[in-house]
N, C-alpha and C. Protein backbone atom coordinates (compact mmCIF):
# COMPACT_ATOMS: atom_id res chain seq x y z
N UNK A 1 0.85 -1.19 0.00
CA UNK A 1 0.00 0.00 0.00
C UNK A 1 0.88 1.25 0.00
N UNK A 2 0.50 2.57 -1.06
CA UNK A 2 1.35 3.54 -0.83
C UNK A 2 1.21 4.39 0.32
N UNK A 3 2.61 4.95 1.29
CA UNK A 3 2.30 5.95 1.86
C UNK A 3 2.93 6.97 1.87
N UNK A 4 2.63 7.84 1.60
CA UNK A 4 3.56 8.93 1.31
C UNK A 4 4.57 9.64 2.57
N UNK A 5 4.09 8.71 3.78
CA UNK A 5 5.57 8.77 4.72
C UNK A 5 5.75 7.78 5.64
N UNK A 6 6.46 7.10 5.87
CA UNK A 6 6.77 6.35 6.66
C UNK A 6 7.94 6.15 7.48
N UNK A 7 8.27 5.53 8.39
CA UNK A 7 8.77 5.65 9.17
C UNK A 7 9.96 3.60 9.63
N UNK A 8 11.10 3.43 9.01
CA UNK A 8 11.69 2.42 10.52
C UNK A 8 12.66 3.32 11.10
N UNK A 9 14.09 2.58 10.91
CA UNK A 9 15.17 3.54 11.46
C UNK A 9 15.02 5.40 11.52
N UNK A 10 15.08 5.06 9.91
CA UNK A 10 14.66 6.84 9.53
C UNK A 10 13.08 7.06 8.62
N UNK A 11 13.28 8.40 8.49
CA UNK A 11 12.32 8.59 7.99
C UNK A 11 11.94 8.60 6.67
N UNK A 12 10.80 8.34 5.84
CA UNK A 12 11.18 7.78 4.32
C UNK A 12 9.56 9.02 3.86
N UNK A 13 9.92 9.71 3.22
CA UNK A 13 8.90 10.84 2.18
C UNK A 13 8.87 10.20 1.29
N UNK A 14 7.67 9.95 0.49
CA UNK A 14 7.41 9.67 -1.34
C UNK A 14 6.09 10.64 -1.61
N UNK A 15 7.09 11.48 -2.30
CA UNK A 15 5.42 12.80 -2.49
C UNK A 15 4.83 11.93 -3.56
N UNK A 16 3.69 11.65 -4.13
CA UNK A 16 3.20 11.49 -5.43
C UNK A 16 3.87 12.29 -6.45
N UNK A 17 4.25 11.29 -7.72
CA UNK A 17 4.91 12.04 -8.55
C UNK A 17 6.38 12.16 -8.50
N UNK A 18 6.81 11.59 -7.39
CA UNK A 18 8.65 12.22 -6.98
C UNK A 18 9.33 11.41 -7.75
N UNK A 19 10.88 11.58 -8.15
CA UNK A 19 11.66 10.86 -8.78
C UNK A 19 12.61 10.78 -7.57
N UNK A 20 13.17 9.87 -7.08
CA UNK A 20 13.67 9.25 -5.84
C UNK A 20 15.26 8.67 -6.01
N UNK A 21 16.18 9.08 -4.89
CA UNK A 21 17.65 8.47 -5.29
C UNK A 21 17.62 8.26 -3.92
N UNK A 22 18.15 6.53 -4.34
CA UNK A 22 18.04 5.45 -3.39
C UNK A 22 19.17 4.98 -3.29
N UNK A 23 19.93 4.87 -1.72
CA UNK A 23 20.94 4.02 -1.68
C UNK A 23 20.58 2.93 -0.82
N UNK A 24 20.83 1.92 -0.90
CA UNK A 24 21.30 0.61 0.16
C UNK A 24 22.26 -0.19 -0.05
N UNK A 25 22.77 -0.80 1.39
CA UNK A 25 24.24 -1.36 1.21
C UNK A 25 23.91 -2.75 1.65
N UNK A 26 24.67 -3.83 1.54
CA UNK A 26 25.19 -4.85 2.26
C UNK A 26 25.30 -5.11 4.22
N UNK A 27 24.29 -5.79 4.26
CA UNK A 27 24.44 -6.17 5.94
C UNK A 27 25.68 -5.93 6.53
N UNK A 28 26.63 -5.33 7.41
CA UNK A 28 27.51 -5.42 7.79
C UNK A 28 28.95 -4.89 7.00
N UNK A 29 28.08 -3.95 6.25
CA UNK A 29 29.21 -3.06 5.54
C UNK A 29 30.06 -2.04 6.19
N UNK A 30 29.43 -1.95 7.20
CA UNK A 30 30.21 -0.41 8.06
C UNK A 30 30.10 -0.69 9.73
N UNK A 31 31.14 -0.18 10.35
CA UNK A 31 30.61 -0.89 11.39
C UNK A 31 29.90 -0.13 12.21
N UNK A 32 29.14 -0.69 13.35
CA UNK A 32 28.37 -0.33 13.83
C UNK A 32 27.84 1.28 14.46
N UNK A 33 29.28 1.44 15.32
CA UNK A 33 29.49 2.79 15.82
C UNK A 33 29.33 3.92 14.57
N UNK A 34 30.06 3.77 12.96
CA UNK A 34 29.90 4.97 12.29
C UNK A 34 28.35 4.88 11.69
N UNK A 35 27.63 3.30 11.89
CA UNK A 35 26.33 3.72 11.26
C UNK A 35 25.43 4.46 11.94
N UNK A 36 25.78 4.39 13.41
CA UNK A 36 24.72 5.05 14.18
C UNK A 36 25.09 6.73 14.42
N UNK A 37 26.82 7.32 14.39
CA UNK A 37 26.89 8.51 14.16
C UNK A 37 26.16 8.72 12.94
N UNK A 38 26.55 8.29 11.75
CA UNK A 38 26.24 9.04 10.60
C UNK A 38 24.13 8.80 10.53
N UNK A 39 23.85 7.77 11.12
CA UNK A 39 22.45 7.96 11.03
C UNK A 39 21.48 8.99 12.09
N UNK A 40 22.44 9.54 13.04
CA UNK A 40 21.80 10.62 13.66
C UNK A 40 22.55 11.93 13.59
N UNK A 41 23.42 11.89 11.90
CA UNK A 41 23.10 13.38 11.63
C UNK A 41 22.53 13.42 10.43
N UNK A 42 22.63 12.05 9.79
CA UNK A 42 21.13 12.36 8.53
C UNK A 42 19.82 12.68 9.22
N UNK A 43 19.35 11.41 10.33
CA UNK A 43 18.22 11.66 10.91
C UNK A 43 17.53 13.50 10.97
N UNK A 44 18.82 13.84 12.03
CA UNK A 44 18.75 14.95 12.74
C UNK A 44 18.28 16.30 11.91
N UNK A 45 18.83 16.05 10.42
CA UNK A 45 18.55 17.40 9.56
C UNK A 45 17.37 16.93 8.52
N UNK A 46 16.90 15.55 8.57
CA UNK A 46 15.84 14.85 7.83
C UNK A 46 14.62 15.71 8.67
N UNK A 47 14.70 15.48 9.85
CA UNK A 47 13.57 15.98 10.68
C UNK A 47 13.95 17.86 10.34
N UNK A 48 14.71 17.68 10.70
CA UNK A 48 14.41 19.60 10.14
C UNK A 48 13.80 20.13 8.75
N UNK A 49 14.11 19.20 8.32
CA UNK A 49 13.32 19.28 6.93
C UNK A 49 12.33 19.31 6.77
N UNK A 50 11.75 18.54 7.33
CA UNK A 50 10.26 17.98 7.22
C UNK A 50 9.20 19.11 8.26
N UNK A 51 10.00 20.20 9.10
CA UNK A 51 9.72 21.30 9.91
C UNK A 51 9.70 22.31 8.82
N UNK A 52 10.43 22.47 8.31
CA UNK A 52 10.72 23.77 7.68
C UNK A 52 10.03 24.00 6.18
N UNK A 53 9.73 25.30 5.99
CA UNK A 53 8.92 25.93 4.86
C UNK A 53 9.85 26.00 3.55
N UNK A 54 9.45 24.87 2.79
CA UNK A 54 10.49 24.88 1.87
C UNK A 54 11.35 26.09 0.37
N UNK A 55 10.41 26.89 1.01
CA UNK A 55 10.67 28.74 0.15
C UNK A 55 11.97 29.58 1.28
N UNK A 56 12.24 28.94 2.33
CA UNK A 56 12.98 29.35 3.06
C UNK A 56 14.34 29.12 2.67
N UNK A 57 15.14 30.29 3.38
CA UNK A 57 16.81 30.09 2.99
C UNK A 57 17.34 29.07 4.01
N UNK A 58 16.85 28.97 4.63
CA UNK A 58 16.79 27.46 5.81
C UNK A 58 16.44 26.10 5.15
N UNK A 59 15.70 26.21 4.42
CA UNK A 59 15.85 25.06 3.75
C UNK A 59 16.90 24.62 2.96
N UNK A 60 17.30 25.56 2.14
CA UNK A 60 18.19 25.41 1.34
C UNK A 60 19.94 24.98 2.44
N UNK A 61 19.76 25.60 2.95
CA UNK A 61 20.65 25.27 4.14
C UNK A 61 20.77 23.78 4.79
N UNK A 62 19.42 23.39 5.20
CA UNK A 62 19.50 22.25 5.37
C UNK A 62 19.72 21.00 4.30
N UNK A 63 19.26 21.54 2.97
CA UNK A 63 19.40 20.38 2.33
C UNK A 63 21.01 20.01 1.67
N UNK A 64 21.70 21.27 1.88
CA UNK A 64 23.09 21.24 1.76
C UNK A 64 23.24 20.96 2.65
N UNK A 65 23.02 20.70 3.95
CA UNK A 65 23.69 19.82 5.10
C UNK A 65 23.21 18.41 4.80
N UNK A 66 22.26 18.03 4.29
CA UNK A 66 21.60 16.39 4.10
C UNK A 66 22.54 16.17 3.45
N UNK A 67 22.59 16.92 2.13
CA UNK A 67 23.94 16.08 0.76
C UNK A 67 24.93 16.02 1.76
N UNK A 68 25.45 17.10 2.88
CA UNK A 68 26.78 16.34 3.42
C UNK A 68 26.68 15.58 3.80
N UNK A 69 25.78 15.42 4.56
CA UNK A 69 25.64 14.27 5.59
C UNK A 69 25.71 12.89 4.80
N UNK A 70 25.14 12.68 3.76
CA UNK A 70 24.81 11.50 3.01
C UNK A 70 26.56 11.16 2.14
N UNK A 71 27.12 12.85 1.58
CA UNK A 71 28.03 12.12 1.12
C UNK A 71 29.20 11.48 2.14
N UNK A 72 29.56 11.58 3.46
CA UNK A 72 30.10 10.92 4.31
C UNK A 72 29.52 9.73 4.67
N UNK A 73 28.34 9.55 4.77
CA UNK A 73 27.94 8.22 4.63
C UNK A 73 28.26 7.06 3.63
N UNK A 74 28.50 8.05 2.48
CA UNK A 74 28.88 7.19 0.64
C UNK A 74 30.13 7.28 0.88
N UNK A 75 30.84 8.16 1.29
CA UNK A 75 32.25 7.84 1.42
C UNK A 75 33.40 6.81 2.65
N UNK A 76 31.95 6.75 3.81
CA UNK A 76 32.37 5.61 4.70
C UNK A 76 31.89 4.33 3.87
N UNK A 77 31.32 4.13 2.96
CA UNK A 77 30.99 2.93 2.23
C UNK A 77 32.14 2.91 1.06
N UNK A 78 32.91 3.74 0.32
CA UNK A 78 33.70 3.96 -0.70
C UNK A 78 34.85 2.72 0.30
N UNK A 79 35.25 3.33 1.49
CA UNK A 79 36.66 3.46 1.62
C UNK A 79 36.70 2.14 2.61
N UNK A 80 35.26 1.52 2.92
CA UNK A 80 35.27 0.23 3.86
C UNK A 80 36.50 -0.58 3.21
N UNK A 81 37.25 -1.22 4.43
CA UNK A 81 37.97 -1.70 4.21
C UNK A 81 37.90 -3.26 5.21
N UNK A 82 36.46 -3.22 5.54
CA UNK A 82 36.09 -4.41 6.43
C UNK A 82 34.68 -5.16 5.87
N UNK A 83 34.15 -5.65 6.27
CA UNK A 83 32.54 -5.85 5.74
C UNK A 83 32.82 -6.80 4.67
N UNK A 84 31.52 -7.04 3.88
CA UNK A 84 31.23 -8.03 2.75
C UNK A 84 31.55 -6.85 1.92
N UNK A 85 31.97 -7.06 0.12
CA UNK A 85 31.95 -6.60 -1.03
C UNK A 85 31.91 -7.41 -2.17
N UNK A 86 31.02 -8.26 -1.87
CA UNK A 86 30.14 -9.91 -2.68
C UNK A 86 29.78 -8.93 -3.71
N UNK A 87 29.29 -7.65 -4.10
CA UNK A 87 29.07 -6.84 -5.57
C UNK A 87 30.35 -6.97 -6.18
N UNK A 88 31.34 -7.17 -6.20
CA UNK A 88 32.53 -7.08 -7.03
C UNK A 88 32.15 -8.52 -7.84
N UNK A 89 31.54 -9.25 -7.14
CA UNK A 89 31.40 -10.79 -8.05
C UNK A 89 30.62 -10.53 -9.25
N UNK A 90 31.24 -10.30 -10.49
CA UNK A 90 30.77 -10.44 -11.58
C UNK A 90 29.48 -11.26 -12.03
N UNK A 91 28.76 -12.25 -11.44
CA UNK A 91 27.57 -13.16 -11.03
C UNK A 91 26.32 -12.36 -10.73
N UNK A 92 27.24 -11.86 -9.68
CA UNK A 92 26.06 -10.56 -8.49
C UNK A 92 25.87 -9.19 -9.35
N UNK A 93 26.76 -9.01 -9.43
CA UNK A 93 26.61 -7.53 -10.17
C UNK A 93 25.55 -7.65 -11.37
N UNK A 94 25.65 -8.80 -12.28
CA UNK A 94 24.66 -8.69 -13.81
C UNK A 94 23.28 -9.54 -12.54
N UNK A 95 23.26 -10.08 -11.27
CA UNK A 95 22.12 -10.32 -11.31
C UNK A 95 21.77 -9.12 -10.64
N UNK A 96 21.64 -8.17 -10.00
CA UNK A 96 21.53 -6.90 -9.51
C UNK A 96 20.86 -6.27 -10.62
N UNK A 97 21.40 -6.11 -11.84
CA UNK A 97 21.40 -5.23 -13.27
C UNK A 97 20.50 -6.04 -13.20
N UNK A 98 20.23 -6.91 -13.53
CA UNK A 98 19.04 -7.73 -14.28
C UNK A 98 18.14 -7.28 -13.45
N UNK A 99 17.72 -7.86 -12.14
CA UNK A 99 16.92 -6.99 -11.69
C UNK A 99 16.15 -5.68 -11.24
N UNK A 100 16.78 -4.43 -11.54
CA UNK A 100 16.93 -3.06 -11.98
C UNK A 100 15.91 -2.92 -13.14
N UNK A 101 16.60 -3.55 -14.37
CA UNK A 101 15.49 -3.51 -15.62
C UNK A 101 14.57 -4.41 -15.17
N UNK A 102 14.15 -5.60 -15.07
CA UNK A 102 13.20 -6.27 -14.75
C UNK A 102 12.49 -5.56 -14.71
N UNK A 103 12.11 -4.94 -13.17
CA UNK A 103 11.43 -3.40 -12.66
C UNK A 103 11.07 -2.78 -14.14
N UNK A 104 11.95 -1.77 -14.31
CA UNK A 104 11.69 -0.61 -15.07
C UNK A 104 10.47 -0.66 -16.52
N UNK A 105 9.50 0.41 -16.15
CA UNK A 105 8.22 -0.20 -16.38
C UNK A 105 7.07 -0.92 -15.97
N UNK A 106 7.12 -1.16 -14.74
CA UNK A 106 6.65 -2.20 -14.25
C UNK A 106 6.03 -1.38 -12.57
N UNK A 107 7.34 -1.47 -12.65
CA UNK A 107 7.18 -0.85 -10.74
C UNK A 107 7.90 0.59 -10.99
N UNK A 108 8.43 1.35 -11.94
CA UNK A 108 9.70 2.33 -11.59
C UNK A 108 9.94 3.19 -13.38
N UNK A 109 10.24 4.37 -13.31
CA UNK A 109 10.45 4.50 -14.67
C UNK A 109 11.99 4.44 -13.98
N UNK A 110 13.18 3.45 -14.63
CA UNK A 110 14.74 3.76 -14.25
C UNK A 110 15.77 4.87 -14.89
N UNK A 111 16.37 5.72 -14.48
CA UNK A 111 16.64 6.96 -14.77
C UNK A 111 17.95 6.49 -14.76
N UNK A 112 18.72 5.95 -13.57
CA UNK A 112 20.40 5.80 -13.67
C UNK A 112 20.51 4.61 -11.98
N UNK A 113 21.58 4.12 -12.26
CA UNK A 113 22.41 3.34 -11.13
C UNK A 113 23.20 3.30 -11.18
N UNK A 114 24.00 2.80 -10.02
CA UNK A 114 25.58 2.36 -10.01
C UNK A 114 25.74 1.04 -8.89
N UNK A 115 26.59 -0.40 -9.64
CA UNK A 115 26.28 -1.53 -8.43
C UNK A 115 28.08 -1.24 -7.91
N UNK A 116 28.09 -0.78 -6.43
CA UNK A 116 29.15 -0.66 -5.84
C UNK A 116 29.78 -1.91 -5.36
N UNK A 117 30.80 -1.98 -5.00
CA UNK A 117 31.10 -3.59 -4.02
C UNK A 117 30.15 -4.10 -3.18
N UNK A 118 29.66 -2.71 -1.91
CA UNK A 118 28.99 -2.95 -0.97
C UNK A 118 27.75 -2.13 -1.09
N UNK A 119 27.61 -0.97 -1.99
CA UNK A 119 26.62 -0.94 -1.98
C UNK A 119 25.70 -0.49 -3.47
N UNK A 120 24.56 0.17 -3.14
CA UNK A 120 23.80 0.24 -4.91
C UNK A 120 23.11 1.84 -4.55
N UNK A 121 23.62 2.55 -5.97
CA UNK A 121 22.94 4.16 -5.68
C UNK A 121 22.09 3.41 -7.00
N UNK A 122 20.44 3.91 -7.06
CA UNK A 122 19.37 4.29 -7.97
C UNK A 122 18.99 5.23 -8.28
N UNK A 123 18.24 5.81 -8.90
CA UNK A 123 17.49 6.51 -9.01
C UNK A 123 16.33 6.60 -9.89
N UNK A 124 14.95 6.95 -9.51
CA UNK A 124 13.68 6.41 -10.08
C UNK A 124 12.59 7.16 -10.53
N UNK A 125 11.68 6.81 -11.04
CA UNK A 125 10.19 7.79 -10.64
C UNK A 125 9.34 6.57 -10.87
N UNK A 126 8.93 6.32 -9.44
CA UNK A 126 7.52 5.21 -9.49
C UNK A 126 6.70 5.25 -9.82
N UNK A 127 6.24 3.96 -10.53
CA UNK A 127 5.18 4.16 -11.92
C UNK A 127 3.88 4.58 -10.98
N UNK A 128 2.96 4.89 -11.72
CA UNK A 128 1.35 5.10 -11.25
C UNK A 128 0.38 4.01 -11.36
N UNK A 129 0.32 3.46 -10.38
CA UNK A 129 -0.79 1.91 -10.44
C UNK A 129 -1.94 2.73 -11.12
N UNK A 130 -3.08 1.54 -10.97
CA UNK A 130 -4.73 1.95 -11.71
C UNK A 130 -4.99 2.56 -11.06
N UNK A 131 -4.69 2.77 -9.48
CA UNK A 131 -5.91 4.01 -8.65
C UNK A 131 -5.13 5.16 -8.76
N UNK A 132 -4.29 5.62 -9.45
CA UNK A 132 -3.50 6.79 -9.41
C UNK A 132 -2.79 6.72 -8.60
N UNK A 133 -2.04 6.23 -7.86
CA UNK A 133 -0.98 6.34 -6.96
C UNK A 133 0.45 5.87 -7.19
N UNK A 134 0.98 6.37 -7.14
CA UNK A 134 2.60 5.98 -7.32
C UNK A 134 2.66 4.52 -6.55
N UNK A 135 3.33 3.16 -7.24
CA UNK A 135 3.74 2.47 -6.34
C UNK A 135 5.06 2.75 -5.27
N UNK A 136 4.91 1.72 -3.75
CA UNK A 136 5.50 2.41 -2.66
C UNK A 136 6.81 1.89 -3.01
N UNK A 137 7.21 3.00 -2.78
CA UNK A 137 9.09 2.42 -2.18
C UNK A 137 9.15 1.01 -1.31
N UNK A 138 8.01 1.82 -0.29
CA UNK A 138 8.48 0.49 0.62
C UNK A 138 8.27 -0.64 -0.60
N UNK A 139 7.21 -1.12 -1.31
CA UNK A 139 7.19 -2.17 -1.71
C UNK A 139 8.22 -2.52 -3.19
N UNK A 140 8.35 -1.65 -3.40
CA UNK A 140 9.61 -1.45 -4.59
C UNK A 140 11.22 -1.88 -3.75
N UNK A 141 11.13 -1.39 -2.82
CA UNK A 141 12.51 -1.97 -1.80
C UNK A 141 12.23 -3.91 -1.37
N UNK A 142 11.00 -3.51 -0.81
CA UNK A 142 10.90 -5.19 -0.69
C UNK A 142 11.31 -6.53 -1.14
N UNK A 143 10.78 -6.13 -2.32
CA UNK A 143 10.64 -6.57 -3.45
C UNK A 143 11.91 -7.06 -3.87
N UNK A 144 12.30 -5.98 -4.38
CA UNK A 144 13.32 -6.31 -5.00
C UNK A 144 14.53 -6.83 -4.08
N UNK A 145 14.76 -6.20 -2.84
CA UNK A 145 15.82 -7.05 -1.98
C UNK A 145 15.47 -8.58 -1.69
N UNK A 146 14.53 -9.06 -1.68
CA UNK A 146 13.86 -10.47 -0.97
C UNK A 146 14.10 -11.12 -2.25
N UNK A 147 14.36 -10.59 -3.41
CA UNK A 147 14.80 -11.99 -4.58
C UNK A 147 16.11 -11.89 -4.84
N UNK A 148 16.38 -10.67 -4.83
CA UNK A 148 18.35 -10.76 -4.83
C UNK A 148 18.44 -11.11 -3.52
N UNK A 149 18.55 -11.22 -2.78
CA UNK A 149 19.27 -11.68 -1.61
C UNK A 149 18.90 -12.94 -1.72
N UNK A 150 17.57 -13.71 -1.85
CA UNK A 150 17.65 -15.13 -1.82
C UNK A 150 19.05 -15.99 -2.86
N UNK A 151 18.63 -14.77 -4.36
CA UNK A 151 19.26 -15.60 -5.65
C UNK A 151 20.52 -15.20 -5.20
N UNK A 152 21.16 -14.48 -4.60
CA UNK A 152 22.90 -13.98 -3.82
C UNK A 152 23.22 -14.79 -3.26
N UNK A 153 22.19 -15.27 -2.19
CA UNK A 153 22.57 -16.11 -1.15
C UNK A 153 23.25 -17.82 -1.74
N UNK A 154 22.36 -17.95 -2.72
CA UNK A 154 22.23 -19.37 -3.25
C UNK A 154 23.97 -19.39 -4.03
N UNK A 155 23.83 -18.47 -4.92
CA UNK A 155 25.42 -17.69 -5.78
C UNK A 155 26.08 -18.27 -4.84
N UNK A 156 26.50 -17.54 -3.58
CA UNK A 156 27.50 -17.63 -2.67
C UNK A 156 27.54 -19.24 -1.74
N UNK A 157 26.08 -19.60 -1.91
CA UNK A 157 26.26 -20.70 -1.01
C UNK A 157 26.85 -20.55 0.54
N UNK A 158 25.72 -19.56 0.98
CA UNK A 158 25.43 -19.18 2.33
C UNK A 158 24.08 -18.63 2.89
N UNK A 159 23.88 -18.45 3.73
CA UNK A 159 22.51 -18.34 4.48
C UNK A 159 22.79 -16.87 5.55
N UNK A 160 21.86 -16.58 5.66
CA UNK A 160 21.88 -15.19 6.50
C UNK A 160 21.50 -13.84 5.56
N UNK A 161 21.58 -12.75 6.88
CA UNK A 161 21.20 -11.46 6.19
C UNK A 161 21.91 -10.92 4.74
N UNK A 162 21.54 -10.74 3.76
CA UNK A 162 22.11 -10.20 2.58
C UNK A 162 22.25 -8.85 2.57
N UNK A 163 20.96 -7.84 2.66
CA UNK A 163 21.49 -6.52 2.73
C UNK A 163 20.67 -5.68 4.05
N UNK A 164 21.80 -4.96 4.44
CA UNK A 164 21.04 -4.43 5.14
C UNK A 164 19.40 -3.58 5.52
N UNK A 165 18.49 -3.83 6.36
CA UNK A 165 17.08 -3.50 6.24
C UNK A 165 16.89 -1.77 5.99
N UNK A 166 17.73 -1.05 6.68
CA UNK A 166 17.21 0.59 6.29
C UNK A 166 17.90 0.85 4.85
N UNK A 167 17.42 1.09 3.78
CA UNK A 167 18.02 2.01 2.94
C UNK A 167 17.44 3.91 3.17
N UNK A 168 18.58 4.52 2.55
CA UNK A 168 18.23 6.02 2.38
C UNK A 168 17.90 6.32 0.60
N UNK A 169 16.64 7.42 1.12
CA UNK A 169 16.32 7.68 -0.10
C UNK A 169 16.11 9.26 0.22
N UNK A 170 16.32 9.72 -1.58
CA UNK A 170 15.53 11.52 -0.76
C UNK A 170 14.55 11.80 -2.67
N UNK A 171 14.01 12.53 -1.64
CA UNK A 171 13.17 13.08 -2.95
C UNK A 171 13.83 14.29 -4.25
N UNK A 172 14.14 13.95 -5.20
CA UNK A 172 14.40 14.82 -6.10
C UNK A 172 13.53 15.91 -6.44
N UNK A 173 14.29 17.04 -6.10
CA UNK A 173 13.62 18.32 -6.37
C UNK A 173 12.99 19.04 -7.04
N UNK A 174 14.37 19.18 -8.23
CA UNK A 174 13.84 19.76 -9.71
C UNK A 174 14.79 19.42 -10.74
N UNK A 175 14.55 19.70 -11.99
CA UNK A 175 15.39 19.16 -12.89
C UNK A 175 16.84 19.09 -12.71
N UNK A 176 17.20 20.36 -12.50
CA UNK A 176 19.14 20.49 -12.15
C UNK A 176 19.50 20.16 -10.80
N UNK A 177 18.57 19.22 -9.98
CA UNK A 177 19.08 18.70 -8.60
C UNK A 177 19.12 16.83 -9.62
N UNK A 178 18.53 17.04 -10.30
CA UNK A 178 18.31 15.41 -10.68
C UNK A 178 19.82 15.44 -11.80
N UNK A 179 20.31 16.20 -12.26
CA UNK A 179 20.97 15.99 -13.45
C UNK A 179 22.51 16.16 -12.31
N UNK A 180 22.38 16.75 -11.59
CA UNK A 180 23.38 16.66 -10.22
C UNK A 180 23.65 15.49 -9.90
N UNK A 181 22.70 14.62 -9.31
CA UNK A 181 22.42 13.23 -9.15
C UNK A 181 22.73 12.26 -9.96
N UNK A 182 22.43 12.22 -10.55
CA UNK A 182 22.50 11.76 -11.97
C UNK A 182 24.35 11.35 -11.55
N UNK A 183 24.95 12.65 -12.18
CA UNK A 183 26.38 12.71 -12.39
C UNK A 183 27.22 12.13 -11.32
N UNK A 184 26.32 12.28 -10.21
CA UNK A 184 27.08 11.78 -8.83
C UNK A 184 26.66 10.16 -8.93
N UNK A 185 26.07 9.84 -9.13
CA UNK A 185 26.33 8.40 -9.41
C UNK A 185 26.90 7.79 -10.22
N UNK A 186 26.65 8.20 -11.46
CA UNK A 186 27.87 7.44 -12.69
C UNK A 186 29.03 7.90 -11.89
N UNK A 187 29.49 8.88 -11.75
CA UNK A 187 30.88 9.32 -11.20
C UNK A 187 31.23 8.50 -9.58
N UNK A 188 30.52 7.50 -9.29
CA UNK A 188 30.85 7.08 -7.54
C UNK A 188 32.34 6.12 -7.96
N UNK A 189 32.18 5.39 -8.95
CA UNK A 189 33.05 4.28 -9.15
C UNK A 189 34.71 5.16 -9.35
N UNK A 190 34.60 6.36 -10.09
CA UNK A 190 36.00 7.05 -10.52
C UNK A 190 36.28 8.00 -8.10
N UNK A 191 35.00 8.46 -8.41
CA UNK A 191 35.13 8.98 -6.84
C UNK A 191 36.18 8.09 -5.91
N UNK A 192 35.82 7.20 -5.80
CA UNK A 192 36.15 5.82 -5.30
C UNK A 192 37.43 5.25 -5.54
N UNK A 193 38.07 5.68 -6.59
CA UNK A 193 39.33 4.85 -7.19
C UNK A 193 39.45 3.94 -8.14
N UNK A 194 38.14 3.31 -8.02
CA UNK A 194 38.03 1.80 -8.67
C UNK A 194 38.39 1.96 -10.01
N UNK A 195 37.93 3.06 -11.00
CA UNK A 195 38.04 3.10 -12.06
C UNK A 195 38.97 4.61 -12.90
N UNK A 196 39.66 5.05 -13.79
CA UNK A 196 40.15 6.20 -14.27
C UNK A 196 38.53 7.01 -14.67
N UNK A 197 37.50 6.53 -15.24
CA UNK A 197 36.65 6.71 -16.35
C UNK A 197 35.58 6.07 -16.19
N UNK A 198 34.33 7.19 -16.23
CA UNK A 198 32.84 6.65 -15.58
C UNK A 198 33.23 5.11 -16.61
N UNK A 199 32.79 5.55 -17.87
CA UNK A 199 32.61 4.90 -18.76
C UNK A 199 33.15 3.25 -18.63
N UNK A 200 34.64 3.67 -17.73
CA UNK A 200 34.96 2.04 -17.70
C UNK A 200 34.35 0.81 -16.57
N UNK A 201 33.68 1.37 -15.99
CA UNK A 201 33.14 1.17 -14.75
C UNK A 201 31.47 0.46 -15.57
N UNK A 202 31.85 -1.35 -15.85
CA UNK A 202 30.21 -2.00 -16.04
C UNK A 202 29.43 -1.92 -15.71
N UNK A 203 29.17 -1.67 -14.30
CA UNK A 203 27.56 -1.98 -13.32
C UNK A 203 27.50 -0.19 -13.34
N UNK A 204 27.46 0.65 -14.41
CA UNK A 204 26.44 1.82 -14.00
C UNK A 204 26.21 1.76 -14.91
N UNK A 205 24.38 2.53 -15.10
CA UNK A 205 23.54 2.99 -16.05
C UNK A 205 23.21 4.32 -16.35
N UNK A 206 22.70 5.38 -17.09
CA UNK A 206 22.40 6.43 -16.96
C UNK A 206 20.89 6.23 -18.10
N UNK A 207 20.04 6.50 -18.20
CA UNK A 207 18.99 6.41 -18.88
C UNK A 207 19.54 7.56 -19.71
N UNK A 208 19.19 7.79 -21.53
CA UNK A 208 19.40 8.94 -22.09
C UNK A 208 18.56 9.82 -22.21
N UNK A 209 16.94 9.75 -21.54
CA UNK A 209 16.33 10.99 -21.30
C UNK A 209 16.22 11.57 -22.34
């Protein structure tokens, strides 16, 4: 069922209509202590957000504190040097991709991704079921983690948690916050080291819009 807010760890907005950039990582990608700093200063300016009049110079303020906040979060995931990074398996990565398009059309119009070692940036605009409503994240997250993680699990020939249960998502604004986005994801893999050149980097997509 859609709701346009909900609530586990953090807090999750889906206005009707939004185009959405989604990260989630791998169970046990970071350890414990930096997930809970870095999740109570996303938390902390998420809730200010959701206070504040978004015509305000306070807003704008805050949402340049969210991007920081989030890119230290992407960059404690860049530079893990502990945890699972089962996405580097060439296996995982095209079944990840496969399931991405699967979706698209279906549950999601797909705009761009990137499959990291440990974790996966998206970005979306959820299709409109028959009653007019955007389908939910939540069930677009569900979904799709509960068959990659089974078909991962089987790959690896192990049992247990696959990815971790909170992902972060935020709502895309306006066109030149999305084309921002956009760039920051093809670009995570060169960010990162892994690669000289978006381009050489397999597991990202960019839709050509």
């Amino acid at each position: 069922m859609y709701r346009p807010y909900y609530r586990r760890n953090l807090p999750h907005f889906q206005p009707a209509g939004a185009t959405l950039f989604v990260t989630w990582r791998l169970a046990g990608s970071l350890p414990q202590e930096v997930v809970a700093r870095l999740q109570q200063e996303t938390d902390f300016v998420r809730t200010q957000l959701d206070k504040t009049d978004n015509d305000t110079l306070r807003t704008q303020e805050l949402y340049a504190e969210y991007r920081r906040a989030f890119g230290r979060f992407d960059q404690e995931l860049d530079r893990a040097e502990v945890g699972p990074a089962w996405l580097k398996n060439e296996e995982l990565a095209r079944l990840m991709v496969d399931s991405l398009h699967h979706r698209d059309g279906k549950e999601y119009h797909l705009l761009a991704y990137c499959i990291m070692p440990n974790h996966i940036h998206v970005v979306f605009a959820p299709w409109i079921d028959e009653h007019g409503e955007p389908v939910a994240l939540e069930r677009i997250m569900h979904s799709y983690k509960r068959y990659t993680a089974q078909q991962a699990n089987r790959i690896l020939q192990r049992e247990g948690e696959f990815w971790q249960h909170e992902s972060y998502d935020h709502v895309v604004r306006n066109t030149d916050e999305l084309a921002r986005i956009v760039a920051y994801v093809a670009n995570n893999p060169v960010k990162a080291g892994l690669v000289q050149r978006r381009d050489e980097w397999p597991w990202t997509y960019v839709n050509p819009m």
